[in-house]
PDB file of N, CA and C in Angstrom:
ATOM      1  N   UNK A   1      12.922  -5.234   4.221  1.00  0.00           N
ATOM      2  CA  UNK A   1      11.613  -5.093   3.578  1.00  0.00           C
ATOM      3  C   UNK A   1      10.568  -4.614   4.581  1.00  0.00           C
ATOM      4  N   UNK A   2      10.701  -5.027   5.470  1.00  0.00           N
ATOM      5  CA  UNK A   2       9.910  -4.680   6.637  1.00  0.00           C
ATOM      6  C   UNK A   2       9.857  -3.690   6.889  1.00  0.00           C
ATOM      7  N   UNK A   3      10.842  -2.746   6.754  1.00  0.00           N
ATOM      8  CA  UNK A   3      10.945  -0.993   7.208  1.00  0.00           C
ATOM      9  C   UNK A   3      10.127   0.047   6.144  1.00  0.00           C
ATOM     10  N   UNK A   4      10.659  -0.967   4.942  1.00  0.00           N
ATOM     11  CA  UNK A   4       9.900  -0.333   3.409  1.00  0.00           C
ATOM     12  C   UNK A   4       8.518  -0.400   4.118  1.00  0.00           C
ATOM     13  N   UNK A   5       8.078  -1.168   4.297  1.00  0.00           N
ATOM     14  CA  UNK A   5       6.625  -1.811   4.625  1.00  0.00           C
ATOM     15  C   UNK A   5       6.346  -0.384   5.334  1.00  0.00           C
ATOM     16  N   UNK A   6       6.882  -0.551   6.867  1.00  0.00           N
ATOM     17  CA  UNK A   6       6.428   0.332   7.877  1.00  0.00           C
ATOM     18  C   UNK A   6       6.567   2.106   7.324  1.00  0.00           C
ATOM     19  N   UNK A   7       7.208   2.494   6.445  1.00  0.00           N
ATOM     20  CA  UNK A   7       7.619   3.712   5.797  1.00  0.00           C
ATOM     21  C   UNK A   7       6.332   3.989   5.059  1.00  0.00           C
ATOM     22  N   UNK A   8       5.792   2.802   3.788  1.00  0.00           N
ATOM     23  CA  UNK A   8       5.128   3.104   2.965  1.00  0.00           C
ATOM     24  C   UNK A   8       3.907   3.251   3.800  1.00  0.00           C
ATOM     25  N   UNK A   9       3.411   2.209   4.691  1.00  0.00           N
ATOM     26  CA  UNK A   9       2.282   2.952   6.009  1.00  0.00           C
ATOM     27  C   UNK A   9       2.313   4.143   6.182  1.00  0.00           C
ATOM     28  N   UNK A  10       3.596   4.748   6.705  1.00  0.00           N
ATOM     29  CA  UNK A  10       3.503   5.583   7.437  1.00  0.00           C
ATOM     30  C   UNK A  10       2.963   7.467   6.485  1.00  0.00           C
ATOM     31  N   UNK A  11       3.473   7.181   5.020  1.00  0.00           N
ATOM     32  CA  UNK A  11       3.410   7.999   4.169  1.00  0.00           C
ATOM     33  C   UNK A  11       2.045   7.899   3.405  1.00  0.00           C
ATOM     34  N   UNK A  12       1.142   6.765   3.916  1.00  0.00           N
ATOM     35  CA  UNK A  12      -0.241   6.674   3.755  1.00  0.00           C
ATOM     36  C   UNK A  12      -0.930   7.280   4.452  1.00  0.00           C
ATOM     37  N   UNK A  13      -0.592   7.048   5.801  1.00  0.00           N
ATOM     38  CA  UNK A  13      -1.180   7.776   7.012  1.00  0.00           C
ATOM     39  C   UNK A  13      -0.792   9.341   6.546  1.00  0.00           C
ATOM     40  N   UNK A  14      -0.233   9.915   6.305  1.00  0.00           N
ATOM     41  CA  UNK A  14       0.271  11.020   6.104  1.00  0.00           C
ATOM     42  C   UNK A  14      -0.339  12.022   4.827  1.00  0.00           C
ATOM     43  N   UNK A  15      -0.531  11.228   3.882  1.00  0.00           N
ATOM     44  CA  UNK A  15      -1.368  11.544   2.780  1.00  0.00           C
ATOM     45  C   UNK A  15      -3.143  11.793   3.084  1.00  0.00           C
ATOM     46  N   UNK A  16      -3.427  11.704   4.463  1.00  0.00           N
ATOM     47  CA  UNK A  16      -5.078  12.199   4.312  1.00  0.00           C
ATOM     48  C   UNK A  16      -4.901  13.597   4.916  1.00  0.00           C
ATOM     49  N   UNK A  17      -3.745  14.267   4.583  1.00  0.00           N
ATOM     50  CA  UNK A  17      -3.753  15.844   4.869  1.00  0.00           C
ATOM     51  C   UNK A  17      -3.608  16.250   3.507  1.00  0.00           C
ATOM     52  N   UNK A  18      -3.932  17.426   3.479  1.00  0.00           N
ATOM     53  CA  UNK A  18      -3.901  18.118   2.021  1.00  0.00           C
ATOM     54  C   UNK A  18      -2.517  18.484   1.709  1.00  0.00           C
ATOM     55  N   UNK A  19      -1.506  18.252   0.919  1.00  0.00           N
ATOM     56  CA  UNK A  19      -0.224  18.060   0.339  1.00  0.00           C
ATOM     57  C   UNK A  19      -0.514  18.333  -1.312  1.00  0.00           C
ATOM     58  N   UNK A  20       1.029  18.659  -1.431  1.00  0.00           N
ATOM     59  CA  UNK A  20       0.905  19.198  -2.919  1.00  0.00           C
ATOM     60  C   UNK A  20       0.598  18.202  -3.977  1.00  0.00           C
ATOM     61  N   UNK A  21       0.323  17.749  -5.269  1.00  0.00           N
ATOM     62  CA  UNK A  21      -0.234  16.758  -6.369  1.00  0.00           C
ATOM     63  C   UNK A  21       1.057  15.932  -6.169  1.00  0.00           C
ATOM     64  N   UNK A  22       2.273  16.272  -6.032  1.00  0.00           N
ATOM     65  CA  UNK A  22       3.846  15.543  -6.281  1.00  0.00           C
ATOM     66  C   UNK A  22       3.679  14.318  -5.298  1.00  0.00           C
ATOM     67  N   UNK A  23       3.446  15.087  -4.072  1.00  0.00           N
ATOM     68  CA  UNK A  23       3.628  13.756  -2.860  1.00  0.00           C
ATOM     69  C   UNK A  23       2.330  12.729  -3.463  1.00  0.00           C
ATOM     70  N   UNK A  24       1.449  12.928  -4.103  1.00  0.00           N
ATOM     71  CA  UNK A  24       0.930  12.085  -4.049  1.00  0.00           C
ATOM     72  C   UNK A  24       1.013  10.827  -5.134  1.00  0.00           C
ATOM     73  N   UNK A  25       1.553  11.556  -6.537  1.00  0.00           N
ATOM     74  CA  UNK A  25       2.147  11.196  -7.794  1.00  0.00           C
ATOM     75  C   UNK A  25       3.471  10.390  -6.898  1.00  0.00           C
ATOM     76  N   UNK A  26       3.854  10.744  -6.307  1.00  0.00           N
ATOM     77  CA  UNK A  26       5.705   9.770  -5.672  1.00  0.00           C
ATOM     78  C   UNK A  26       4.736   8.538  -4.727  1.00  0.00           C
ATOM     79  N   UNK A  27       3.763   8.886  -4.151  1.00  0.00           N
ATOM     80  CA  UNK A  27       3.048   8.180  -3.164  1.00  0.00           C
ATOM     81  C   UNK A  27       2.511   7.027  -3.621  1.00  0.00           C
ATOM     82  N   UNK A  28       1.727   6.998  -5.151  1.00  0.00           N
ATOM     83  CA  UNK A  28       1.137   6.103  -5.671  1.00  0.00           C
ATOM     84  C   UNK A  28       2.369   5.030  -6.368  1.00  0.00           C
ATOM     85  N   UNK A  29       3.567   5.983  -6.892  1.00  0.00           N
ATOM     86  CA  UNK A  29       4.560   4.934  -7.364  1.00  0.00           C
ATOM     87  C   UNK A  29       4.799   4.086  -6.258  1.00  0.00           C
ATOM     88  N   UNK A  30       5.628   4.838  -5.172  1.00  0.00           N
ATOM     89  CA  UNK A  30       5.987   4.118  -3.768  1.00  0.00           C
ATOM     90  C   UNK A  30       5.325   2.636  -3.414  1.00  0.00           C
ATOM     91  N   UNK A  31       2.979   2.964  -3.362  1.00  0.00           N
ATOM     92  CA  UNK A  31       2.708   1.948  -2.814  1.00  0.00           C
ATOM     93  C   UNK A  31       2.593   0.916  -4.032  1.00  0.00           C
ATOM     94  N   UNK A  32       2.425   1.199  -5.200  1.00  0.00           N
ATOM     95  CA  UNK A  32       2.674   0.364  -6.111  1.00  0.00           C
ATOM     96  C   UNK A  32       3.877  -0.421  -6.304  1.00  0.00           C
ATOM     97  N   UNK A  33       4.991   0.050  -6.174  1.00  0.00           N
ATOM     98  CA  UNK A  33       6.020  -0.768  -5.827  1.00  0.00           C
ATOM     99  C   UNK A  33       6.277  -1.811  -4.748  1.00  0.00           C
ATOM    100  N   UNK A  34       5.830  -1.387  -3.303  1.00  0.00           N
ATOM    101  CA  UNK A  34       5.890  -2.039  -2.260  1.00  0.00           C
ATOM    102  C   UNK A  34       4.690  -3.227  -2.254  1.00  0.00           C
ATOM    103  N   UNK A  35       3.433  -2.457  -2.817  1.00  0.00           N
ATOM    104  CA  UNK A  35       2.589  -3.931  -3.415  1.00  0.00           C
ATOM    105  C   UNK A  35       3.145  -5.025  -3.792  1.00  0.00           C
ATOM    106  N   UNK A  36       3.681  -4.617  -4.882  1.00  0.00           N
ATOM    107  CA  UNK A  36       4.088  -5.530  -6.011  1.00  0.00           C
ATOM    108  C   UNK A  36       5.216  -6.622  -5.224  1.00  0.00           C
ATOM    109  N   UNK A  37       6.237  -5.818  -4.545  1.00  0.00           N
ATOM    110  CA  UNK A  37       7.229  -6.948  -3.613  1.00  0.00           C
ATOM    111  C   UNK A  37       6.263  -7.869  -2.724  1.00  0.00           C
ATOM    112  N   UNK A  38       5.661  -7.205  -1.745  1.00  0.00           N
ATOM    113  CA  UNK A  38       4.525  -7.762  -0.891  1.00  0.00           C
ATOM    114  C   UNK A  38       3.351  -9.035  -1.826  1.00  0.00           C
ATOM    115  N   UNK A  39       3.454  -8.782  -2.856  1.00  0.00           N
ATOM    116  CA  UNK A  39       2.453  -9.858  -3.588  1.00  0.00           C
ATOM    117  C   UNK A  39       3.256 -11.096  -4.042  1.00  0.00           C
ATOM    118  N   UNK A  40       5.143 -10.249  -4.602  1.00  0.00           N
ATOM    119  CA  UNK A  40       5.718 -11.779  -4.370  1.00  0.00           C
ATOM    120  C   UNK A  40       6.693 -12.417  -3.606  1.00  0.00           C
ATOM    121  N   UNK A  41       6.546 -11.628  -2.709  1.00  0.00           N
ATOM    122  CA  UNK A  41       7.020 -12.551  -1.106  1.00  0.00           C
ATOM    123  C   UNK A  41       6.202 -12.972  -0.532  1.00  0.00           C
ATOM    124  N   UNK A  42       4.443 -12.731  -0.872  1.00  0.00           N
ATOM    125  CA  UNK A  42       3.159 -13.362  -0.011  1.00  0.00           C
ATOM    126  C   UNK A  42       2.796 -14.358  -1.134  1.00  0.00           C
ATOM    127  N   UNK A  43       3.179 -14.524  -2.245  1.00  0.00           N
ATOM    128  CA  UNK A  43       3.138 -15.425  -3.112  1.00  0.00           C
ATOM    129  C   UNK A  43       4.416 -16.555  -2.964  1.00  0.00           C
ATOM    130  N   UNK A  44       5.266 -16.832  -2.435  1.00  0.00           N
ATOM    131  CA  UNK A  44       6.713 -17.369  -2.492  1.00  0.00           C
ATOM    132  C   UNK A  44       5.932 -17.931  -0.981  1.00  0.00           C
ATOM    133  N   UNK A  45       5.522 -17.582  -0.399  1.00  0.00           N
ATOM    134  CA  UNK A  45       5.023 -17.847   0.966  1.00  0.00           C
ATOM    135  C   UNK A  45       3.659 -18.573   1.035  1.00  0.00           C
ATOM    136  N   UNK A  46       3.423 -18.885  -0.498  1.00  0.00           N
ATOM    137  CA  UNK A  46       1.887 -19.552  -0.125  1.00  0.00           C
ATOM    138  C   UNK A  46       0.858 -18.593   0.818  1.00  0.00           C
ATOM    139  N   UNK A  47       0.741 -17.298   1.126  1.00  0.00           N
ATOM    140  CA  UNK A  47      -0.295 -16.489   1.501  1.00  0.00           C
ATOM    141  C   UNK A  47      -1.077 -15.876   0.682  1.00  0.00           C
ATOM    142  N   UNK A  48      -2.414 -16.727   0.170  1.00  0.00           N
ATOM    143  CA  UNK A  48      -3.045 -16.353  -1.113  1.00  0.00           C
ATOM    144  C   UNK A  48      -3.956 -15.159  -0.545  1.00  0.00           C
ATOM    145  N   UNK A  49      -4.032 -15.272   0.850  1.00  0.00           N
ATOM    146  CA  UNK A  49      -4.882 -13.766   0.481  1.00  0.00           C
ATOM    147  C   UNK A  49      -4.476 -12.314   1.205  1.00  0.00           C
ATOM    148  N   UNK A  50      -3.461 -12.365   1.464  1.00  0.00           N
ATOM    149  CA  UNK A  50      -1.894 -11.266   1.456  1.00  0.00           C
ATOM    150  C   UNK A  50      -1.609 -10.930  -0.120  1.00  0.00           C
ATOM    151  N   UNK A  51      -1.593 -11.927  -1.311  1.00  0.00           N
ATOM    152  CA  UNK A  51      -1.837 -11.893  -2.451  1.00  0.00           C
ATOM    153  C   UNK A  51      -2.695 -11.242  -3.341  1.00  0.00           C
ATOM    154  N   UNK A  52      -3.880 -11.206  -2.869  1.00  0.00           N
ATOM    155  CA  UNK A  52      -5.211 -10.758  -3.519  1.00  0.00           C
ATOM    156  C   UNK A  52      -5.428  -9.254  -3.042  1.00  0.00           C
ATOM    157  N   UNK A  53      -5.078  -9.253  -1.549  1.00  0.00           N
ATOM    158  CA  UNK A  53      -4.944  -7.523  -0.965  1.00  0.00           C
ATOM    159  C   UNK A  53      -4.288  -6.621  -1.250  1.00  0.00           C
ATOM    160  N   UNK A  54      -2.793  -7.038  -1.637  1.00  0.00           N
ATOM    161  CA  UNK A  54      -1.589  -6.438  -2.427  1.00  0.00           C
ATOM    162  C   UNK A  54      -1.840  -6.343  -3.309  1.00  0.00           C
ATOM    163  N   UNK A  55      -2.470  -7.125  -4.219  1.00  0.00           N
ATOM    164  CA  UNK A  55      -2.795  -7.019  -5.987  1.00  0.00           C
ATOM    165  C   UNK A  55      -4.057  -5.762  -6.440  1.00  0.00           C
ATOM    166  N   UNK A  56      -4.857  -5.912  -5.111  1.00  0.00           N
ATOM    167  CA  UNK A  56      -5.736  -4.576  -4.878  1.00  0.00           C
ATOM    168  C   UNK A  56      -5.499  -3.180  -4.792  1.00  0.00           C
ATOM    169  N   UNK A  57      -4.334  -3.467  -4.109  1.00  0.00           N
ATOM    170  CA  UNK A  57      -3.571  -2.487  -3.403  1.00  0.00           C
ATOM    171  C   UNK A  57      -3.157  -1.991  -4.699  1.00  0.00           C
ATOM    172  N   UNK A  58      -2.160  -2.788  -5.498  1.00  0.00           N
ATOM    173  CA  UNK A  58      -1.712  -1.960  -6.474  1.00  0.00           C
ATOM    174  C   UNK A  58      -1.862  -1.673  -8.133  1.00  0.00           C
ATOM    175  N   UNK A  59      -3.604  -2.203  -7.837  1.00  0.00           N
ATOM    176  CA  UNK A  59      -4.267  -1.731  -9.514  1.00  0.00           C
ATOM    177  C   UNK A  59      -4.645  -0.637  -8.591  1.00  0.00           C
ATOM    178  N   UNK A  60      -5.020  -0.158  -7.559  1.00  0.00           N
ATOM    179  CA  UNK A  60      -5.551   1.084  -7.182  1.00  0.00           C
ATOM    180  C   UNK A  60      -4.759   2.272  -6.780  1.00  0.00           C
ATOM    181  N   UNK A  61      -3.238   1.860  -6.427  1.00  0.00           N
ATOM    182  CA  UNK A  61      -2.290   2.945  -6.298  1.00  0.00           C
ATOM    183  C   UNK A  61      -1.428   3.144  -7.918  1.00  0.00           C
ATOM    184  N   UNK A  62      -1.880   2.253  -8.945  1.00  0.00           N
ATOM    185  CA  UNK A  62      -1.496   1.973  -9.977  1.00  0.00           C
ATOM    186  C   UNK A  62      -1.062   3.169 -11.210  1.00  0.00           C
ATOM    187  N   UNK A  63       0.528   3.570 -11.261  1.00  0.00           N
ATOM    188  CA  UNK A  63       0.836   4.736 -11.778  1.00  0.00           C
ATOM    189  C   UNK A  63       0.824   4.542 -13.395  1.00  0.00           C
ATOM    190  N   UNK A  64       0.891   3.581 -14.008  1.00  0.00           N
ATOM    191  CA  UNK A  64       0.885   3.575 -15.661  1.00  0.00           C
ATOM    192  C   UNK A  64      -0.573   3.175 -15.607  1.00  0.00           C
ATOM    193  N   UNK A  65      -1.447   2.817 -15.396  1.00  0.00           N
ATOM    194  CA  UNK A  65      -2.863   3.521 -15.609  1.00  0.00           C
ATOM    195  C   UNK A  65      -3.928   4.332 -14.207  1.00  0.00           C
ATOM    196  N   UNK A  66      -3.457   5.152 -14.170  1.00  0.00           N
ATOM    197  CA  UNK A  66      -4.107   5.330 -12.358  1.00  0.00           C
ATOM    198  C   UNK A  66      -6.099   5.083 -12.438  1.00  0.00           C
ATOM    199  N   UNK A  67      -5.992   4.901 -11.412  1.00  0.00           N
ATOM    200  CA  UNK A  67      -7.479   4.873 -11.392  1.00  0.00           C
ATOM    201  C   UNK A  67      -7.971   6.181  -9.962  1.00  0.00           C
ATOM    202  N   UNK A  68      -8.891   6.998 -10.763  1.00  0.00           N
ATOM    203  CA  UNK A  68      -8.493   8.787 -10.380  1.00  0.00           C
ATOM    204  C   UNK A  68      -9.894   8.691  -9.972  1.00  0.00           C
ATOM    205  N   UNK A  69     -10.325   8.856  -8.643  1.00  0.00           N
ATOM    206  CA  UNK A  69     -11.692   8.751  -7.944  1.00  0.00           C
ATOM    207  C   UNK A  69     -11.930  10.389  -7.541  1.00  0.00           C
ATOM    208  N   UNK A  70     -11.085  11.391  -7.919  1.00  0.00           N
ATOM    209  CA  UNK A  70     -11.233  12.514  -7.783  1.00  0.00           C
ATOM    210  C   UNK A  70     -12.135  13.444  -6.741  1.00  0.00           C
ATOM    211  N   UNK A  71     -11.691  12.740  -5.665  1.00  0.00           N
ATOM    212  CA  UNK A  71     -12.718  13.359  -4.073  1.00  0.00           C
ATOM    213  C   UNK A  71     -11.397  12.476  -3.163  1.00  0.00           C
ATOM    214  N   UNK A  72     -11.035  13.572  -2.660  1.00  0.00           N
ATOM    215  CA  UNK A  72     -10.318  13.404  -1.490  1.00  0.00           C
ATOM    216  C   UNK A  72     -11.113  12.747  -0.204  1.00  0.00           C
ATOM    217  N   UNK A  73     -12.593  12.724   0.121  1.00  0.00           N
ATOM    218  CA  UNK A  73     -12.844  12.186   0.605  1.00  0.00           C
ATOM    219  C   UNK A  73     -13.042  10.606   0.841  1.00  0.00           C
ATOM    220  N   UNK A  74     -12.761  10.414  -0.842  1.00  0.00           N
ATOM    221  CA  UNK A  74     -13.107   9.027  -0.908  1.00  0.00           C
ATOM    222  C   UNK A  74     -11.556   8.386  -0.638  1.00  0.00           C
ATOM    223  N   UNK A  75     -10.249   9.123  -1.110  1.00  0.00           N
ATOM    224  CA  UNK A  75      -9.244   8.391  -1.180  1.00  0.00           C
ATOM    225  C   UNK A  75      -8.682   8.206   0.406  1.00  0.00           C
ATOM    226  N   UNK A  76      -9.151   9.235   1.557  1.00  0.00           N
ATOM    227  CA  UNK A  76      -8.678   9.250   2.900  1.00  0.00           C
ATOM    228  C   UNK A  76      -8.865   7.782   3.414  1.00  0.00           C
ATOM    229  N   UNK A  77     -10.630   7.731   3.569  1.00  0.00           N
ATOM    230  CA  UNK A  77     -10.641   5.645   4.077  1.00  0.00           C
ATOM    231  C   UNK A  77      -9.597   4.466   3.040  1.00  0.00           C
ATOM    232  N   UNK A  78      -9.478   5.337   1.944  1.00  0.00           N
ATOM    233  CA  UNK A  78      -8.143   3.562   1.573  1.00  0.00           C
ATOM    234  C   UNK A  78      -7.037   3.995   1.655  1.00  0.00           C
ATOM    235  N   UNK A  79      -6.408   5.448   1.871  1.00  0.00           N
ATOM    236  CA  UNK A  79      -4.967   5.321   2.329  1.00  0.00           C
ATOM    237  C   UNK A  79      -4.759   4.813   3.721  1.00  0.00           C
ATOM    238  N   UNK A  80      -6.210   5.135   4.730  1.00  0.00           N
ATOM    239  CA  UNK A  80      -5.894   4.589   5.781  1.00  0.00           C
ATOM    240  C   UNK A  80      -6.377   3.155   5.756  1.00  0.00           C
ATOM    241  N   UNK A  81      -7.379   2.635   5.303  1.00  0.00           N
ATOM    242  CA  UNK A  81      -7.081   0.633   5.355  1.00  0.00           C
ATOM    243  C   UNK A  81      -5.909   0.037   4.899  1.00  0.00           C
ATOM    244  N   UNK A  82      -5.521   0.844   3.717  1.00  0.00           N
ATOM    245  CA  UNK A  82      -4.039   0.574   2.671  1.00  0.00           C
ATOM    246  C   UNK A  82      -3.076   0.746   4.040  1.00  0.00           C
ATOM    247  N   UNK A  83      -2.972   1.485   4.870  1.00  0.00           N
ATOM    248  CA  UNK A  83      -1.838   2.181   5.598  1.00  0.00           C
ATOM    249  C   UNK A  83      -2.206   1.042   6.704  1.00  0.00           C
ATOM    250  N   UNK A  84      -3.071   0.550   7.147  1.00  0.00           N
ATOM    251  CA  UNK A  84      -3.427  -0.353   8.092  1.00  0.00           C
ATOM    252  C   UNK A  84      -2.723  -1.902   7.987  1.00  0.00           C
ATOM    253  N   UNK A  85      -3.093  -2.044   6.355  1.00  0.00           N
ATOM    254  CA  UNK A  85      -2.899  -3.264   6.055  1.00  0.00           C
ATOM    255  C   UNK A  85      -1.321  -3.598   5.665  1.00  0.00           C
ATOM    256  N   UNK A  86      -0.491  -2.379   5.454  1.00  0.00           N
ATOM    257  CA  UNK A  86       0.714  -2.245   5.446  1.00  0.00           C
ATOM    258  C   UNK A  86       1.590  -2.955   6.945  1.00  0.00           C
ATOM    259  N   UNK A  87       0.905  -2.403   7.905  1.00  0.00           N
ATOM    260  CA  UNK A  87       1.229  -2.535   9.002  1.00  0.00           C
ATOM    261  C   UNK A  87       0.888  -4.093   9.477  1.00  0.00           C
ATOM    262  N   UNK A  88      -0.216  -4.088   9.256  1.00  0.00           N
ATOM    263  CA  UNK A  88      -0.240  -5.812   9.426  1.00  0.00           C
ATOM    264  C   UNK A  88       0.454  -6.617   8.942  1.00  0.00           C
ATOM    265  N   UNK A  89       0.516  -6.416   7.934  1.00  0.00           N
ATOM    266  CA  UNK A  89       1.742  -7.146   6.911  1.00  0.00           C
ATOM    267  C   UNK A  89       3.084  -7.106   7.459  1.00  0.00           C
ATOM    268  N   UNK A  90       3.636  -6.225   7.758  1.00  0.00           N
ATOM    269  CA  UNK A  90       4.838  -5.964   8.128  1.00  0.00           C
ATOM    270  C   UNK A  90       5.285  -6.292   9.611  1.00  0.00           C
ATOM    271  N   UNK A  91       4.070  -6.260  10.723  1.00  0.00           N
ATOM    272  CA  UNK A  91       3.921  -6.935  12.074  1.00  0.00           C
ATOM    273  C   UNK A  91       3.948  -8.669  11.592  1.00  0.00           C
ATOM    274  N   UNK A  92       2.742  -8.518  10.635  1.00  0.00           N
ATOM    275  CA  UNK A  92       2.946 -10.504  10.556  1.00  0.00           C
ATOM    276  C   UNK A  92       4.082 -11.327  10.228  1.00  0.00           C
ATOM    277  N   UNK A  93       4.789 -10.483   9.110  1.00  0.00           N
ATOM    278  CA  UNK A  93       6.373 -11.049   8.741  1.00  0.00           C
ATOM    279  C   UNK A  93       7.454 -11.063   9.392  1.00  0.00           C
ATOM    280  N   UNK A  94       7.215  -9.907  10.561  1.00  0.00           N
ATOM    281  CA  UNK A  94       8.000  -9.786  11.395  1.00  0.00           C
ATOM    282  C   UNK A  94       8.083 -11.015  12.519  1.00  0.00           C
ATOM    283  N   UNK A  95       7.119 -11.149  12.913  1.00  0.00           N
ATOM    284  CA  UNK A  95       6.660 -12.632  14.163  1.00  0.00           C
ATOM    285  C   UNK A  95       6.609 -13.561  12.946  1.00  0.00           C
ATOM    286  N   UNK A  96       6.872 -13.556  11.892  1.00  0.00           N
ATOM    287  CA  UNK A  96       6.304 -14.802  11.133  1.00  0.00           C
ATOM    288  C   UNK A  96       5.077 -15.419  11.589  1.00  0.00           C
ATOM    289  N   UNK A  97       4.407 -14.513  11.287  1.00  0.00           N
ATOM    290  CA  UNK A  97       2.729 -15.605  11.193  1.00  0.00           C
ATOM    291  C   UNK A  97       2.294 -15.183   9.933  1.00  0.00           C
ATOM    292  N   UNK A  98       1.844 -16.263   9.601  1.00  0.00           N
ATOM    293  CA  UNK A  98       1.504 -16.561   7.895  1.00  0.00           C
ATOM    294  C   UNK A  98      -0.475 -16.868   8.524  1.00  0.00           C
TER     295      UNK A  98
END
């Protein structure tokens, strides 16, 4: 899970270059999926607010209703906090610190 983690970062970070509509349509499923695990392995773990960030994470990468802010400028700062917070997540589970 951890690699998923570090992958889906890494394809966040990667998304504040201009790429075709597809990568980003596969991009939003991707972090929506990896949310969704991350909310219930940080839920199974008693980490309520690993919980609340993930659940953020994925009404906003959210592919059966997207929420479409239509300025690339605005989506660059949350693929990179999203891509940040991936990484934290995936460093913290790794050392186990809760």
């Amino acid at each position: 899970m951890r690699l998923f983690t570090f992958f889906t970062a890494a394809l966040l970070f990667i998304a504040t270059i201009q790429l075709p509509i597809g990568f980003y349509t596969a991009l939003r499923i991707l972090v929506f999926i990896c949310s969704i695990l991350l909310v219930r392995s940080s839920y199974q773990d008693s980490l309520t607010n690993w919980v609340i960030i993930f659940l953020v994470i994925a009404v906003l990468f959210n592919p059966i209703i997207p929420v479409y802010l239509y300025k690339k400028s605005i989506w660059i700062p949350i693929d990179i906090i999203a891509g940040i917070l991936f990484i934290v997540r995936g460093i913290s589970w790794q050392r186990n610190i809760k």
